[in-house]
Protein backbone atom coordinates (compact mmCIF):
# COMPACT_ATOMS: atom_id res chain seq x y z
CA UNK A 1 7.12 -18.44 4.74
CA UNK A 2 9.02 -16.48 7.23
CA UNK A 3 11.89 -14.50 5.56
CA UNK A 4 12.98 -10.96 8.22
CA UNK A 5 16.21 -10.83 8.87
CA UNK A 6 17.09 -12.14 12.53
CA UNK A 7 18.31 -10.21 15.27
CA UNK A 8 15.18 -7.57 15.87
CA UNK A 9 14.28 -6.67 19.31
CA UNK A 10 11.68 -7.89 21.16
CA UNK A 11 8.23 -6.05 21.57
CA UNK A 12 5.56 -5.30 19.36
CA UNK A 13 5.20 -7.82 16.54
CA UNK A 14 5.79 -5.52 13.53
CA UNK A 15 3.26 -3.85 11.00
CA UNK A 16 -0.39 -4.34 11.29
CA UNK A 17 -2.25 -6.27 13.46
CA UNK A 18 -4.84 -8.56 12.74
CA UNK A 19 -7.93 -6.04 13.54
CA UNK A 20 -6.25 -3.60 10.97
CA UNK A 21 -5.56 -5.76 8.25
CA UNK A 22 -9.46 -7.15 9.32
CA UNK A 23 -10.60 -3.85 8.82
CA UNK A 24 -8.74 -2.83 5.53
CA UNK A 25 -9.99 -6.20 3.89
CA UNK A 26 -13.67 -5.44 4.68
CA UNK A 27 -13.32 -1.62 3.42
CA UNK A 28 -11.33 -2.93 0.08
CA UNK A 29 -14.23 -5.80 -0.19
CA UNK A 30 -16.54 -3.10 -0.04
CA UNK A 31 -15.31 -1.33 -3.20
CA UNK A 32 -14.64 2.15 -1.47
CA UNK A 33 -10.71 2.39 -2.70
CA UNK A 34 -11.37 0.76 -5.87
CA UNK A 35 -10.41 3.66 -8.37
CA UNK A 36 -6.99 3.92 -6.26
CA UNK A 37 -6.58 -0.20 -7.22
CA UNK A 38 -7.38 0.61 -10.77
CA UNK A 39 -4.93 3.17 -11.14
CA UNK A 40 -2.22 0.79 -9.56
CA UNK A 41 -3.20 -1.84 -11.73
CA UNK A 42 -3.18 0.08 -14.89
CA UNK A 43 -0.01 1.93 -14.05
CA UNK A 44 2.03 -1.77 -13.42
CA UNK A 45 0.49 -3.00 -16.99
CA UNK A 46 2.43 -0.10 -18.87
CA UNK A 47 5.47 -2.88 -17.76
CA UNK A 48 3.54 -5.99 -19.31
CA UNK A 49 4.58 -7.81 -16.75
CA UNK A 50 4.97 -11.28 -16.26
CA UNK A 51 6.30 -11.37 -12.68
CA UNK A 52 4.88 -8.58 -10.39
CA UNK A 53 6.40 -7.98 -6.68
CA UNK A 54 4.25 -6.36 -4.25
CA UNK A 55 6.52 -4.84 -1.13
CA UNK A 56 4.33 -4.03 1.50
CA UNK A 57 1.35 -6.43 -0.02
CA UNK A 58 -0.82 -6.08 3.45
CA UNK A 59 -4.02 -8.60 3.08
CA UNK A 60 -2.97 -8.74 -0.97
CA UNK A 61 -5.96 -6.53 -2.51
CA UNK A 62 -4.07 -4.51 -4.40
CA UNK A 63 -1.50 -7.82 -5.91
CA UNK A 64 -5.09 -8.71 -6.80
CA UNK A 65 -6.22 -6.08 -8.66
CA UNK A 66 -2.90 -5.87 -10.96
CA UNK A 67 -2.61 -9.80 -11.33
CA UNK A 68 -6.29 -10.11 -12.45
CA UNK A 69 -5.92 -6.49 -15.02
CA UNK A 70 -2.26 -8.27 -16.08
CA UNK A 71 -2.47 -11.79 -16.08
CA UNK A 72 0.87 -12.09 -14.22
CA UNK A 73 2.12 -14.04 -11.14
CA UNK A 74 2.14 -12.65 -7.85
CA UNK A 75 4.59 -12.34 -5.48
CA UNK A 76 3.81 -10.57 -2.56
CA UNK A 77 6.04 -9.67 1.08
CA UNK A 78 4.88 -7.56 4.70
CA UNK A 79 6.06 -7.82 7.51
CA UNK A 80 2.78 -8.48 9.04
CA UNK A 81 2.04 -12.04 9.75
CA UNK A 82 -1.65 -11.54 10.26
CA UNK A 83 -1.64 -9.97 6.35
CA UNK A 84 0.17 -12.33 4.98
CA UNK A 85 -1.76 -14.96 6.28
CA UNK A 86 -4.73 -13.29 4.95
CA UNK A 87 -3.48 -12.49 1.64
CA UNK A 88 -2.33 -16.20 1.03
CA UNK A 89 -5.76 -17.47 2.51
CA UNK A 90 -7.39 -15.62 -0.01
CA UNK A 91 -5.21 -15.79 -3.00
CA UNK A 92 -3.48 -19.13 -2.82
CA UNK A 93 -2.19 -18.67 -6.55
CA UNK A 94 0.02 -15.79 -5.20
CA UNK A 95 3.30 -16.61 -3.73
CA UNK A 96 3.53 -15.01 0.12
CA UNK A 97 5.94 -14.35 2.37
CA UNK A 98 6.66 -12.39 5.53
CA UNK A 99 9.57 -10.14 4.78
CA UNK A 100 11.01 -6.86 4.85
CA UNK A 101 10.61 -4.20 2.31
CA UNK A 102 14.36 -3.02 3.14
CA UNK A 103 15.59 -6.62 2.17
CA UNK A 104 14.08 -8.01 -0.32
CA UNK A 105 14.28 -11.89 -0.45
CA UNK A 106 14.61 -11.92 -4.05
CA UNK A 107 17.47 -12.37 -6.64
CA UNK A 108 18.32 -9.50 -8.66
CA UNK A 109 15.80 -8.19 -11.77
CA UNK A 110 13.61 -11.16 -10.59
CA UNK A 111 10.71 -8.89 -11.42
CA UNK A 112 8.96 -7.06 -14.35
CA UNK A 113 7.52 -4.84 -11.86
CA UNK A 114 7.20 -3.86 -8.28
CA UNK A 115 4.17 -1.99 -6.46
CA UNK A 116 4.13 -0.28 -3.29
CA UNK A 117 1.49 1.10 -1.94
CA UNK A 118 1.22 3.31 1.71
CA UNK A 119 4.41 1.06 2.73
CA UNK A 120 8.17 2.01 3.93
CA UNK A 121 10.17 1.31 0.97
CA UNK A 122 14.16 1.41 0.15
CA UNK A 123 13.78 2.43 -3.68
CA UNK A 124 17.32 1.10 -4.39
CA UNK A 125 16.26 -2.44 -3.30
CA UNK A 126 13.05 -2.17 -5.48
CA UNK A 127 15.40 -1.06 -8.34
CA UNK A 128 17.58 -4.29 -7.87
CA UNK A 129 14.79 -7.00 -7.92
CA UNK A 130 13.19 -5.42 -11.08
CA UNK A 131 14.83 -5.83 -14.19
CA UNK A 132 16.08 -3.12 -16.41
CA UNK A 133 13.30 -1.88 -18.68
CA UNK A 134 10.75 -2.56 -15.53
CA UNK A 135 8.79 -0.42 -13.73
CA UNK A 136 8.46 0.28 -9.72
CA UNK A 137 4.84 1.63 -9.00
CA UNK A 138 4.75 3.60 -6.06
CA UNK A 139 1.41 4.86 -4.45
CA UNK A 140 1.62 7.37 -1.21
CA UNK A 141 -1.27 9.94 0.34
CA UNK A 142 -1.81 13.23 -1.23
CA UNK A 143 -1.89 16.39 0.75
CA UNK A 144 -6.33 16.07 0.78
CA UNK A 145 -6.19 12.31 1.94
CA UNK A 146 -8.38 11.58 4.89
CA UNK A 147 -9.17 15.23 5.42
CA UNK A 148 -12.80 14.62 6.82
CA UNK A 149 -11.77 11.65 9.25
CA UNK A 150 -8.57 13.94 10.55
CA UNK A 151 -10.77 17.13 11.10
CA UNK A 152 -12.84 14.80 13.62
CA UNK A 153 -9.79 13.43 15.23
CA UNK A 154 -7.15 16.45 15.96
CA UNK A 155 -8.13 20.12 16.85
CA UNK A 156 -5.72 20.97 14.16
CA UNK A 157 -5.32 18.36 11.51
CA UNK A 158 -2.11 18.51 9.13
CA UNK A 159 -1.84 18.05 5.36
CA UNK A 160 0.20 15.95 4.30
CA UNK A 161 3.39 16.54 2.78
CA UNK A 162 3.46 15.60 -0.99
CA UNK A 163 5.72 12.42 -0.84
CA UNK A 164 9.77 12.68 -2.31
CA UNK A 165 9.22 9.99 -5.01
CA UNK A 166 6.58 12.45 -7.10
CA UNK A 167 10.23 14.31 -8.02
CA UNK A 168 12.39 11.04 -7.83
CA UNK A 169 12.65 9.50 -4.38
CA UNK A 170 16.11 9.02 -4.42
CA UNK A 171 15.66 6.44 -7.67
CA UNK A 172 15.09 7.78 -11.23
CA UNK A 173 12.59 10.67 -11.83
CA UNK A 174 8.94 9.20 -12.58
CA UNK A 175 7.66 8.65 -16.01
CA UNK A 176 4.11 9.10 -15.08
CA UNK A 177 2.47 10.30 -12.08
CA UNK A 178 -1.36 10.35 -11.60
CA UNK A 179 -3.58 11.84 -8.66
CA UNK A 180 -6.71 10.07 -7.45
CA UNK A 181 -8.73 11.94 -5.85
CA UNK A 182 -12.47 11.87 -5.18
CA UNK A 183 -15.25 12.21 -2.48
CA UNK A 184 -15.87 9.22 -0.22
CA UNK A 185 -19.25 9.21 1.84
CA UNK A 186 -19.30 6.57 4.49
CA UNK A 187 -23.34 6.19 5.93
CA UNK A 188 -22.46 2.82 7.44
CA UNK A 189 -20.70 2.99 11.02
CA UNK A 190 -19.02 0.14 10.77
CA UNK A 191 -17.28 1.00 7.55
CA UNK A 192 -16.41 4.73 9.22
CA UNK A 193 -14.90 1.94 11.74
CA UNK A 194 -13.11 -0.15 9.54
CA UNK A 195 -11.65 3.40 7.43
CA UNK A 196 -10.25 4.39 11.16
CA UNK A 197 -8.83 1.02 12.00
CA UNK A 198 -6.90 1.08 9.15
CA UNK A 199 -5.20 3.77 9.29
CA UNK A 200 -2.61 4.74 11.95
CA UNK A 201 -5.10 7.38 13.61
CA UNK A 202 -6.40 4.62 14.94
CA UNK A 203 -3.42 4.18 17.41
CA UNK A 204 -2.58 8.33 18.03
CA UNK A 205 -6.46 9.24 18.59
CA UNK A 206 -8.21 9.07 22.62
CA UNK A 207 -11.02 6.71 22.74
CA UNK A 208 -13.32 9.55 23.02
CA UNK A 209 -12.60 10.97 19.73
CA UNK A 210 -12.89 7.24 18.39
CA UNK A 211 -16.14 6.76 19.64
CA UNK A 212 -17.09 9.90 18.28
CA UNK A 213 -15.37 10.08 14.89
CA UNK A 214 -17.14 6.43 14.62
CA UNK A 215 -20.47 7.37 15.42
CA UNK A 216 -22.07 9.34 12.70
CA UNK A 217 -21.25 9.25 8.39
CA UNK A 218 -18.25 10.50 7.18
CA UNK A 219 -17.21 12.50 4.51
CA UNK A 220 -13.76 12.79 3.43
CA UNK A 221 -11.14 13.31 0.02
CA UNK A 222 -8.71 10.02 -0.57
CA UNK A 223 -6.22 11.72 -2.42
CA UNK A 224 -3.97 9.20 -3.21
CA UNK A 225 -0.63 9.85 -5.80
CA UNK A 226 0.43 7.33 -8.03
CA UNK A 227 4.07 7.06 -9.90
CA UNK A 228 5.41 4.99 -11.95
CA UNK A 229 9.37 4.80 -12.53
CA UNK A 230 11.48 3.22 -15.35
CA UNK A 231 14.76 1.04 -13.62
CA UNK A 232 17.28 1.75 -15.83
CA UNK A 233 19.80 -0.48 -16.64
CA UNK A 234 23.18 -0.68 -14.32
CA UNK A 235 25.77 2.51 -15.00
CA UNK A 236 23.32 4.21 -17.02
C-alpha cells in the first residue's frame, strides 16, 4: 500500500535503498543489534499493547521483535519502498504500508503504542495515533555509537549529540530512558560491509576509505538510547 502524500518533487526515491535495507536485514539476521531490539521490545510491553505502530519500520526487524515479546498486531510505515516490501515479504501477519512518519495514515489513538527507531519523527503526530495512557518508544544513537567504524572513515570523527527526546522532544518528558551500550567485534568482512551500508556513512565516505574501512575486523561501541513516553490525555 502506497500512502505519501502527493505533490513531492522528483529525484531520488526517498529513504533507503534496496542495498541498505539488504544490508541492515543481513546484520539484524545475524544477531549483532539484538540487545538494542530487546530493549525496544521490552520498553513497548510496559504499554501491554494490543495494537503497536512502528514509524520508520525499515525491513520490519524491530516490529518483529516487539510483536513476538507482546503478542500484538503490527502495523508498520517507511517511506522506503524497497523496506516495506521486505518487511511485508517477511512478516505477512504485519500490516505495511509506505508512508510518511510526518503524516501518519492512521485515525486518532488507533494505537497502544508507537516505536521509532533511528527515523525522522513529528512527536505530536505519534502522540495523536496513540491513545491516552499509551506509550511512544523512541530509540536514537548515543554520543559512543559507531565510534570504531567513524574513526576509519573521517580524520576527525564527531560524537554525536545526545538526541532532544532524552529531556522531552517537544512531547511529554520520558518516563524511562535506558542506554545500550556494548562492544561489537565484526571478524567477517562482509558483515563490516553490511554495518557500513547501513548507515548513512555509506553515502558521505570516498570509495577509498570504503574499501579500506571494509577490509579488515572492526571494533566499535553501539550506543544506542532508548525512551519511553506516556501520551497523556488531550488538555492535560
Amino acid at each position: 500500500m502506497h500512502l505519501l502524500p502527493s505533490g513531492r518533487k522528483k529525484g531520488r526515491p526517498p529513504g533507503d535503498d534496496a542495498g541498505m535495507v539488504r544490508a541492515r536485514r543481513a546484520l539484524f539476521d545475524a544477531g549483532h543489534y539484538r540487545p538494542v531490539m530487546r530493549a525496544v521490545a521490552e520498553a513497548v510491553a510496559a504499554a501491554s499493547p494490543v495494537h503497536v505502530l512502528d514509524a520508520g519500520c525499515g525491513e520490519g526487524s524491530y516490529l518483529a521483535a516487539v510483536t513476538d515479546r507482546t503478542g500484538a498486531q503490527g502495523w508498520g510505515i517507511d517511506v522506503s519502498k524497497p523496506a516495506v516490501r521486505l518487511a511485508a515479504r517477511r512478516y505477512p501477519h504485519h500490516h505495511y504500508a509506505v508512508a510518511s512518519t510526518y503524516v501518519l495514515p492512521f485515525a486518532d489513538a488507533a494505537f497502544d503504542a508507537a516505536v521509532t527507531v533511528f527515523a525522522p519523527r513529528h512527536f505530536t503526530e505519534l502522540e495523536r495515533v496513540v491513545r491516552p495512557g499509551g506509550l511512544v518508544v523512541v530509540a536514537s544513537p548515543g554520543p559512543e555509537h559507531l565510534d570504531g567504524l567513524k574513526a576509519l572513515l573521517y580524520d576527525e570523527p564527531r560524537r554525536h549529540d545526545v538526541k532532544p527526546h532524552v529531556s522531552g522532544d517537544g512531547g511529554p518528558a520520558p518516563l524511562h530512558v535506558e542506554r545500550v551500550r556494548f562492544v561489537l567485534e565484526l571478524d567477517d568482512p562482509a558483515h563490516v560491509t553490511n554495518l557500513l551500508q547501513m548507515t548513512p556513512y555509506w553515502w558521505q565516505a570516498t570509495p577509498e576509505r570504503q574499501a579500506a574501512a571494509c577490509a579488515a575486523p572492526l571494533v566499535t561501541t553501539v550506543d544506542v538510547w532508548v525512551s519511553s513516553h506516556r501520551v497523556d490525555p488531550p488538555g492535560t
